[in-house]
Protein backbone atom coordinates (compact mmCIF):
# COMPACT_ATOMS: atom_id res chain seq x y z
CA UNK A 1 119.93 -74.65 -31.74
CA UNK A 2 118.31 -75.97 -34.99
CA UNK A 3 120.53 -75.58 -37.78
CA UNK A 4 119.77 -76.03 -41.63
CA UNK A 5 122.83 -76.98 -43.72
CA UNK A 6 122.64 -76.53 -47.23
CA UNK A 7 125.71 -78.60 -49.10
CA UNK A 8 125.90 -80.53 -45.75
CA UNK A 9 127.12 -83.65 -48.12
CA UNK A 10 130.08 -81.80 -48.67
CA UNK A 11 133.52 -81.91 -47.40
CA UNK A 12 133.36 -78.64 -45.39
CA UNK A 13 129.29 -79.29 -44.68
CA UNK A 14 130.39 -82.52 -43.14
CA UNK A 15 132.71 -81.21 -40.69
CA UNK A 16 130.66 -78.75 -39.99
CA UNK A 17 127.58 -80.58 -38.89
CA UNK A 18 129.58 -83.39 -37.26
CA UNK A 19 130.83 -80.50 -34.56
CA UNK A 20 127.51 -79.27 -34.23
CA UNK A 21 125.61 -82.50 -33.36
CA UNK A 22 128.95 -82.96 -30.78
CA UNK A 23 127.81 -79.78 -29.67
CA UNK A 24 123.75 -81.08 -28.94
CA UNK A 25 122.58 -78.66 -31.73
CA UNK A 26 119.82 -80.45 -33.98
CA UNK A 27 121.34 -80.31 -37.76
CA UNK A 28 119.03 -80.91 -40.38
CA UNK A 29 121.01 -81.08 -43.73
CA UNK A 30 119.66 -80.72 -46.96
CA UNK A 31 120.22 -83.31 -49.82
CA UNK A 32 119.19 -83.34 -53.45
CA UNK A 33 119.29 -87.48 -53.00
CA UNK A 34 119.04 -88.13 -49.45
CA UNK A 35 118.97 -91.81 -49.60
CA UNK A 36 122.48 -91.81 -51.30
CA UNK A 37 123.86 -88.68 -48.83
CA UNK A 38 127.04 -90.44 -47.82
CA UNK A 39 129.14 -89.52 -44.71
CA UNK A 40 126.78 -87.65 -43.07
CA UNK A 41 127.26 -87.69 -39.47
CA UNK A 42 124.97 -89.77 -37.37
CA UNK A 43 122.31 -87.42 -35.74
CA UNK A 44 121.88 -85.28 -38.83
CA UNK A 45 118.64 -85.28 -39.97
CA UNK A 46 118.51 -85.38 -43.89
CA UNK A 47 115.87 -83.51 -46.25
CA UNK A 48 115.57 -83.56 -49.98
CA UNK A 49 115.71 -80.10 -52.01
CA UNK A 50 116.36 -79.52 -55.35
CA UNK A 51 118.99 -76.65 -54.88
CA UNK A 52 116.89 -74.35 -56.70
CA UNK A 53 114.02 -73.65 -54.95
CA UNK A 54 112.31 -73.47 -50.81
CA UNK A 55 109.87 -76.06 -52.77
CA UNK A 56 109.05 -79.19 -50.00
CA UNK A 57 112.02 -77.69 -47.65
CA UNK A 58 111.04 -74.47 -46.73
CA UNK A 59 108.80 -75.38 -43.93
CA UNK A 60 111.75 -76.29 -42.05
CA UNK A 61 113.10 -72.80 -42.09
CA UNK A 62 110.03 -72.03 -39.17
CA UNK A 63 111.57 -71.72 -36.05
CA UNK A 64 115.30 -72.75 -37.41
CA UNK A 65 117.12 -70.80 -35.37
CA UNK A 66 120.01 -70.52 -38.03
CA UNK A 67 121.04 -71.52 -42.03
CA UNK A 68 123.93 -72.26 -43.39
CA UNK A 69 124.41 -72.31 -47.42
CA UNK A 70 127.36 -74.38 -48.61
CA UNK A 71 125.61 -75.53 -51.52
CA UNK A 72 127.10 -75.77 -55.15
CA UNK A 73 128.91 -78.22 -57.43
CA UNK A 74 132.40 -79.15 -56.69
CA UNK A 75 135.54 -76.51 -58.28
CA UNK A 76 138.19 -79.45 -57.72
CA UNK A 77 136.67 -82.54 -59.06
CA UNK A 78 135.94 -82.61 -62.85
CA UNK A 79 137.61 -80.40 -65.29
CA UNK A 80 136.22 -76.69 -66.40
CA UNK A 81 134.60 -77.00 -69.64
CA UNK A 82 131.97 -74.24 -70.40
CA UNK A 83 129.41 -76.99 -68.79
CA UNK A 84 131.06 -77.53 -65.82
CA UNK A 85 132.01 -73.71 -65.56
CA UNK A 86 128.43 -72.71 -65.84
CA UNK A 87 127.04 -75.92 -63.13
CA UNK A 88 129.48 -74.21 -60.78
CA UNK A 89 127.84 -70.79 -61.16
CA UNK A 90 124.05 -71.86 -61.26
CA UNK A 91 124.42 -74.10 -58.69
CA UNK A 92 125.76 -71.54 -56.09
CA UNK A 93 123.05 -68.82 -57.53
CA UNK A 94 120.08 -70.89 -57.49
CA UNK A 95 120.98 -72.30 -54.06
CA UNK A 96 121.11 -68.87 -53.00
CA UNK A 97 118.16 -67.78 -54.01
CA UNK A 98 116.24 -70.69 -52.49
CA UNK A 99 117.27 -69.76 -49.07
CA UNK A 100 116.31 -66.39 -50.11
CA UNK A 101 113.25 -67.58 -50.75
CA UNK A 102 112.57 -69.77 -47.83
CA UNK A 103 113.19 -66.92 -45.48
CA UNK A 104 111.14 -64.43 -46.79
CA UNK A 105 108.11 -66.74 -46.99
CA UNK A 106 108.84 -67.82 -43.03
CA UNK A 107 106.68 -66.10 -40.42
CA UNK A 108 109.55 -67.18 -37.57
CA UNK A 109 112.76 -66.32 -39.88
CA UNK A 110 115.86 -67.44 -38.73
CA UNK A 111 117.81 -64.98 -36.55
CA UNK A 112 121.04 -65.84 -38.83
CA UNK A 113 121.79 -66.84 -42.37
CA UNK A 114 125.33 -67.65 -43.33
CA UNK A 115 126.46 -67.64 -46.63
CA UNK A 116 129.62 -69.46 -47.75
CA UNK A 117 132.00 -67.53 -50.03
CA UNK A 118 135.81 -68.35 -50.84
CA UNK A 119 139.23 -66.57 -51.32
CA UNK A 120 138.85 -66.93 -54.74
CA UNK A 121 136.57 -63.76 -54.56
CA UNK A 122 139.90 -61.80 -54.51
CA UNK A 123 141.36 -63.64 -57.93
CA UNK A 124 143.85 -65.49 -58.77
CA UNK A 125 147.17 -63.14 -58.62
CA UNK A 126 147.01 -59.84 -57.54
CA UNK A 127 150.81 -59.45 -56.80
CA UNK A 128 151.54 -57.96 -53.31
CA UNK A 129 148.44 -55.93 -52.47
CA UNK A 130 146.83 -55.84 -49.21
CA UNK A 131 143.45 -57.84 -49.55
CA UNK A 132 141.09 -56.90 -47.28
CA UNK A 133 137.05 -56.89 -46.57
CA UNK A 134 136.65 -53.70 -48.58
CA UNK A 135 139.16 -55.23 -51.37
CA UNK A 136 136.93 -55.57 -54.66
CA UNK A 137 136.37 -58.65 -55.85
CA UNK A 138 139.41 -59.83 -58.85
CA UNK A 139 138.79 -60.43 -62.72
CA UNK A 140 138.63 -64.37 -63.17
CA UNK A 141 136.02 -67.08 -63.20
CA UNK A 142 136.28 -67.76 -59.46
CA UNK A 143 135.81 -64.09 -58.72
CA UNK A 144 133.04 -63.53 -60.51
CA UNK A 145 131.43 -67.03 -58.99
CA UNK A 146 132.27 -66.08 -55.51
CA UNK A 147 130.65 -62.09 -56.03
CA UNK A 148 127.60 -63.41 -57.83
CA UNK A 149 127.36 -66.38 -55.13
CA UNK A 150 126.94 -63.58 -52.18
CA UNK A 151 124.79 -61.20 -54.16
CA UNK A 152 122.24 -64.28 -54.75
CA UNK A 153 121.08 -63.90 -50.95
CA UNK A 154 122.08 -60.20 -50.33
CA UNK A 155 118.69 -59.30 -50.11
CA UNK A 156 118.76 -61.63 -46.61
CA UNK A 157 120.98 -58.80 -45.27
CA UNK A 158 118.20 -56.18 -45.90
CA UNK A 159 115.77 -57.97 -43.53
């Protein structure tokens, strides 16, 4: 299979692409610096995007058989300020939206799209209740990331 990693750079996009080139699969990550992409595993091919748009990179999306969006700036590394807060959300969103894009303008779409979400779309504490896939999503910052994150390529679920 061909396979397009977005956020392959990053801890879980690493592991993720070094099973799948064990595996034979062709993995073609994409970087916004791919001459400084560090630890990506050997046999990944590496592409430059700019996270925001299909701009350069969406011509790879013909005959891909599959995407996988990981992309967005790191929750644990730097503290929250109203900066950071905001790079978290925007980076998630406009990734989104650029596979969103990239899809919709391919004549040989990709038979799967998978979007990368996180518990944190539950929220922080909600006591002993059952969480679930129906649950709604909770009332902090990482909530709100995590719903807006998966409504930024919902429309890929419509095609």
């Amino acid at each position: 299979m061909r396979i397009i990693i977005t956020g392959g750079t990053g801890l879980i996009g690493k592991a993720l692409s070094s099973h799948l080139i064990k595996q034979q699969h062709e993995v073609i990550i994409l970087s916004r610096n791919p001459r400084t992409a560090r630890g990506v595993p050997f046999g990944a091919q590496v592409e430059e995007w700019d996270a925001k748009t299909a701009q350069g990179w969406g011509k790879l999306v013909e005959d891909a058989d599959a995407i996988v969006n990981l992309a967005g700036a790191g929750i644990a590394d730097k503290r929250w300020s109203e900066r950071r807060k905001r790079l978290i959300l925007e980076s998630r969103i406009h990734a989104g939206q650029a596979v969103v894009e990239a899809v919709k303008a391919a004549q040989n779409p990709p038979k799967v799209v998978i979007q990368a979400s996180a518990v944190g779309y539950y929220g922080g504490n909600r006591g002993d209740v059952p969480l679930t896939e129906e649950s709604g999503p909770g009332g902090d910052f990482l909530a709100q990331v995590c719903f807006d994150w998966e409504q930024s390529s919902a429309e890929i679920d419509d095609m």
